[in-house]
N, C-alpha and C. Protein backbone atom coordinates (compact mmCIF):
# COMPACT_ATOMS: atom_id res chain seq x y z
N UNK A 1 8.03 -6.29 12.61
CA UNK A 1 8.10 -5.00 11.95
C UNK A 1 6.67 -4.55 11.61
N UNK A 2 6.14 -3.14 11.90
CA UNK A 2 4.81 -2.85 11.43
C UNK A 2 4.76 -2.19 9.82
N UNK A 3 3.09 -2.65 10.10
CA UNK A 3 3.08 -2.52 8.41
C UNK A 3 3.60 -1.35 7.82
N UNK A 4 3.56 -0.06 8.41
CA UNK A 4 4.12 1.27 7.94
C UNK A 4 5.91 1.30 8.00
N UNK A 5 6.30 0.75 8.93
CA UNK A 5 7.69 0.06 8.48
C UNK A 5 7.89 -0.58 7.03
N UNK A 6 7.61 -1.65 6.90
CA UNK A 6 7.53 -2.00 6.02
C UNK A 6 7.22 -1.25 4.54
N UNK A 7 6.26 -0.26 4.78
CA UNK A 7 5.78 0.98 3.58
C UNK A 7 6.88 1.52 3.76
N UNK A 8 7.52 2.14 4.36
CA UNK A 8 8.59 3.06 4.64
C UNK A 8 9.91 2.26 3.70
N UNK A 9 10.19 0.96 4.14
CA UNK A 9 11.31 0.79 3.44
C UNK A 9 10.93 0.26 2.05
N UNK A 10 10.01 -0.05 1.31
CA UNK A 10 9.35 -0.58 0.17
C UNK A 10 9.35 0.95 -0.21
N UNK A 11 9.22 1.96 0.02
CA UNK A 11 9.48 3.22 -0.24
C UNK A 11 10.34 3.61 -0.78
N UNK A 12 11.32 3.39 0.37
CA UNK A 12 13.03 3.13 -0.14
C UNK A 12 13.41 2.73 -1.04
N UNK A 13 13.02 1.39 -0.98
CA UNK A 13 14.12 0.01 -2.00
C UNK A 13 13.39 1.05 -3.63
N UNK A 14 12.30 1.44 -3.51
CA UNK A 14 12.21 1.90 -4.99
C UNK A 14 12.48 3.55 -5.47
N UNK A 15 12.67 4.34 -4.32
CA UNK A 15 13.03 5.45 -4.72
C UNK A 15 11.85 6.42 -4.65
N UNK A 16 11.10 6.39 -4.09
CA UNK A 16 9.76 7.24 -4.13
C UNK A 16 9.60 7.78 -2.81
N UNK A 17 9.20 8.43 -2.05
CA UNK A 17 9.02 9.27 -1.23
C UNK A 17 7.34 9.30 -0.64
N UNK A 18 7.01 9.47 0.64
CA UNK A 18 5.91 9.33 0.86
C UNK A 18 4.73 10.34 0.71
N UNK A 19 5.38 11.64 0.18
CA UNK A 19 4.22 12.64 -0.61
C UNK A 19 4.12 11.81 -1.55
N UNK A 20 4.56 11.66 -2.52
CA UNK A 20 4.56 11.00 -3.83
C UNK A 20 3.20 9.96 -3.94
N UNK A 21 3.58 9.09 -2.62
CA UNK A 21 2.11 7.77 -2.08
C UNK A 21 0.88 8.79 -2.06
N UNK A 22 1.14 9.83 -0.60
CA UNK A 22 -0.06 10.02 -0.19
C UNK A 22 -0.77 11.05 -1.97
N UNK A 23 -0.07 11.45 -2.69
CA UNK A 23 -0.65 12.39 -3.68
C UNK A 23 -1.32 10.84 -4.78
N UNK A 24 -0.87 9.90 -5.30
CA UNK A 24 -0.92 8.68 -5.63
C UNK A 24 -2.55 7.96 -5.18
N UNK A 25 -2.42 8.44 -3.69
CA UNK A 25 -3.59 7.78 -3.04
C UNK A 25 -4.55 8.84 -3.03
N UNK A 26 -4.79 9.83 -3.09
CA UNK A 26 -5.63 11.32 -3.65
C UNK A 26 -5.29 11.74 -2.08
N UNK A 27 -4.53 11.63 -1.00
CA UNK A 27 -4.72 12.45 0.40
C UNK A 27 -3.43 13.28 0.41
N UNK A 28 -3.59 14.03 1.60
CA UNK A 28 -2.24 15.20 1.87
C UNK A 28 -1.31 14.77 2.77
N UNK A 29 -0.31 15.07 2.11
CA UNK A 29 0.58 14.60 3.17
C UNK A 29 0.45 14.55 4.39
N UNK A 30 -0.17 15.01 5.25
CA UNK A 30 -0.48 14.85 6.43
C UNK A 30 -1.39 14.11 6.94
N UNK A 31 -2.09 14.01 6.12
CA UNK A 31 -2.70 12.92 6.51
C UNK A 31 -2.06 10.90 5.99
N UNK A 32 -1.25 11.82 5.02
CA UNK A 32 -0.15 10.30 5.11
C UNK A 32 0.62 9.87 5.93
N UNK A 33 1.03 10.77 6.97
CA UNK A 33 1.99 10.82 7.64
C UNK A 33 1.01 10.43 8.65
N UNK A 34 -0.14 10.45 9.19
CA UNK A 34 -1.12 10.25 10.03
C UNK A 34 -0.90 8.58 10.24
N UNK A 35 -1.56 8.03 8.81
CA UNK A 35 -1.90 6.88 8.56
C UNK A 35 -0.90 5.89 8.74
N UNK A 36 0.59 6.49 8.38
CA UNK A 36 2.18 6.16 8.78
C UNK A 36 2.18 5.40 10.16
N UNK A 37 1.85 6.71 11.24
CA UNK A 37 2.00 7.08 12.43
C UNK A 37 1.02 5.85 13.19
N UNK A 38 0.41 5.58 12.44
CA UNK A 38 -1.18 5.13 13.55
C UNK A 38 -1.23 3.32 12.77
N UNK A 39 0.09 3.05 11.85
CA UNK A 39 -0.14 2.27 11.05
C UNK A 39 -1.94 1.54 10.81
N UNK A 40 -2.47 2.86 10.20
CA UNK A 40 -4.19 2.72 9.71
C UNK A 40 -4.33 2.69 8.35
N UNK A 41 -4.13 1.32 7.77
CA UNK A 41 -3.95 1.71 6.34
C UNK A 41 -5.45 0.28 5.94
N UNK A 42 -6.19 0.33 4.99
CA UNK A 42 -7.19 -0.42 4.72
C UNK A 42 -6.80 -1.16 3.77
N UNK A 43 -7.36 -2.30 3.55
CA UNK A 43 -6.63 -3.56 2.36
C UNK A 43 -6.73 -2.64 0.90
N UNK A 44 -7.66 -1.37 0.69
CA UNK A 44 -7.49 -0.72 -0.63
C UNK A 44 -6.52 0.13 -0.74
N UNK A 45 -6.53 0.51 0.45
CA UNK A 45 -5.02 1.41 0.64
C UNK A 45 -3.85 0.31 0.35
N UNK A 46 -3.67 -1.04 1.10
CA UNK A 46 -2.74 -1.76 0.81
C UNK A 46 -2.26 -1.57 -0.68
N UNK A 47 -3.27 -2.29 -1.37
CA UNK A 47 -3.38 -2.85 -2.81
C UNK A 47 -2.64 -1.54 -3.74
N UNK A 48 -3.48 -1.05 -3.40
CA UNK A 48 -2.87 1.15 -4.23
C UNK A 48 -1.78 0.82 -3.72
N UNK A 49 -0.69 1.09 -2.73
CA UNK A 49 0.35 1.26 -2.61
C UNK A 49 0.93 -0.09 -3.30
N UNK A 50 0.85 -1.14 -3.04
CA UNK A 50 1.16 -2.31 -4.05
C UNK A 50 1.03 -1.69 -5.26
N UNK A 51 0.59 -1.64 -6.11
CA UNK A 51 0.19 -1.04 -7.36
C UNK A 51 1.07 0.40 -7.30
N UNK A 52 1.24 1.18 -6.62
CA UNK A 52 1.83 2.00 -6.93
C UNK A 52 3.25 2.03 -6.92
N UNK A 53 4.00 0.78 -6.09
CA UNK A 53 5.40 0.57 -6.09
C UNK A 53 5.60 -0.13 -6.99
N UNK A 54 4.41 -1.13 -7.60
CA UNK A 54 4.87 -1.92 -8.79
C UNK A 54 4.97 -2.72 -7.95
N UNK A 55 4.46 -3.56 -6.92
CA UNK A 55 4.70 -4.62 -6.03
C UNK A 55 3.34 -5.83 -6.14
N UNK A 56 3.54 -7.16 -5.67
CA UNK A 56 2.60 -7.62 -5.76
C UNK A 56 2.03 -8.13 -3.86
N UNK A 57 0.78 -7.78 -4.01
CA UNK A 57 0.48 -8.30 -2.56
C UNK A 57 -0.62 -9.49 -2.88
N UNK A 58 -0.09 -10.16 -1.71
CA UNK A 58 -0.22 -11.39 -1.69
C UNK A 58 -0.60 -12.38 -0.58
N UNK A 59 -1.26 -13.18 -0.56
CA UNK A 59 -1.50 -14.31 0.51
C UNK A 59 -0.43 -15.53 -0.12
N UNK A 60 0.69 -15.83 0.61
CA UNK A 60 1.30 -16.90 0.00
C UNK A 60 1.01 -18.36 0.72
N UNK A 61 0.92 -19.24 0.57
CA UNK A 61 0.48 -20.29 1.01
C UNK A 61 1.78 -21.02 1.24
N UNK A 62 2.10 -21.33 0.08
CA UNK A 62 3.54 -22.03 -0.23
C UNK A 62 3.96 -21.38 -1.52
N UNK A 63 5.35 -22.01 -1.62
CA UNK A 63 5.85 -21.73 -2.84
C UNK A 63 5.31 -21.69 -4.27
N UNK A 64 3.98 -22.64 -4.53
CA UNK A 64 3.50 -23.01 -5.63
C UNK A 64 2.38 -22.30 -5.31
N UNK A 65 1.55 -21.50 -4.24
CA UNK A 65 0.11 -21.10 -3.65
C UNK A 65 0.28 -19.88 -3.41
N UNK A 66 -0.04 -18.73 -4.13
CA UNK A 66 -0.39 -17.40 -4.35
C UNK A 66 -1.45 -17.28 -4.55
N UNK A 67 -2.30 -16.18 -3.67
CA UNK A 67 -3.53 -15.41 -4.17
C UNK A 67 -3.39 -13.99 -4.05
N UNK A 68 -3.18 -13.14 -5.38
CA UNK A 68 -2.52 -12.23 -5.85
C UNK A 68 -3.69 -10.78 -5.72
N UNK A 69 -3.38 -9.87 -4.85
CA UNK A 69 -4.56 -9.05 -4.92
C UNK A 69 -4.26 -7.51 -5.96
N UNK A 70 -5.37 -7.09 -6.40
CA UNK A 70 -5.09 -6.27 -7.49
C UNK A 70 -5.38 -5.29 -7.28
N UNK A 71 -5.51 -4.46 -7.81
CA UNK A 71 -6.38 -3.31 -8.18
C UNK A 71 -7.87 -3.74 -8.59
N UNK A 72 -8.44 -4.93 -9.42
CA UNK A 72 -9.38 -5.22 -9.57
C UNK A 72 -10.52 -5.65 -8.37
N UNK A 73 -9.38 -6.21 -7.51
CA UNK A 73 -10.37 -6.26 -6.20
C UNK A 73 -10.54 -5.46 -5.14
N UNK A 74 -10.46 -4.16 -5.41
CA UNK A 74 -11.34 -2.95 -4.87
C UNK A 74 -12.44 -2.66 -5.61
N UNK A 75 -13.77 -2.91 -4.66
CA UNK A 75 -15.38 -2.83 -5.55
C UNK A 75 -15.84 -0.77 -4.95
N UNK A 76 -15.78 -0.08 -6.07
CA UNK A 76 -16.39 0.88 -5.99
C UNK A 76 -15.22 1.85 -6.18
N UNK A 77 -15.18 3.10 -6.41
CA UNK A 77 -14.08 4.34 -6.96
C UNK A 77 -13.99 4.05 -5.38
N UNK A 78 -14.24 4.33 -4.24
CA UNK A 78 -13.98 5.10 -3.09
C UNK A 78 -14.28 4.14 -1.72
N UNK A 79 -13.89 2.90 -2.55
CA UNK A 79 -14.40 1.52 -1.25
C UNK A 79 -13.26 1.20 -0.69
N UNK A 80 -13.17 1.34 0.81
CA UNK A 80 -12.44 0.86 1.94
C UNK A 80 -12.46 -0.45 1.97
């Protein structure tokens, strides 16, 4: 399944709509629908949409081995 799949139904399961993301993420819908399309989304884009569904993203290792990415680990207002 591609990653914009995946956005699409994480979309779903919470009830939010993908203007809602792209206004969330400061872009226009069309250009959300771009980034959808071309599944071109950057690990800060990841993280924001994590953060914006209330989701946690993650490297899981195992069951006991999480490395949990935040909002804190985007360096700069406007860093890719």
């Amino acid at each position: 399944m591609a990653i914009s799949d995946k956005i699409k139904a994480l979309l779903s399961l919470k009830g939010k709509k993908s203007y809602e993301l792209a206004e969330y993420l400061g872009i226009t819908p069309q250009a959300m629908r771009n980034k959808l399309s071309r599944n071109s989304f950057s690990a800060s884009d990841l993280i924001k949409i994590a953060n914006f569904l209330n989701c946690d993203l993650a490297f899981e290792i195992n069951e006991n081995q999480k490395i949990i990415l935040d909002m804190s680990d985007i360096k700069g207002k406007d860093s890719e």
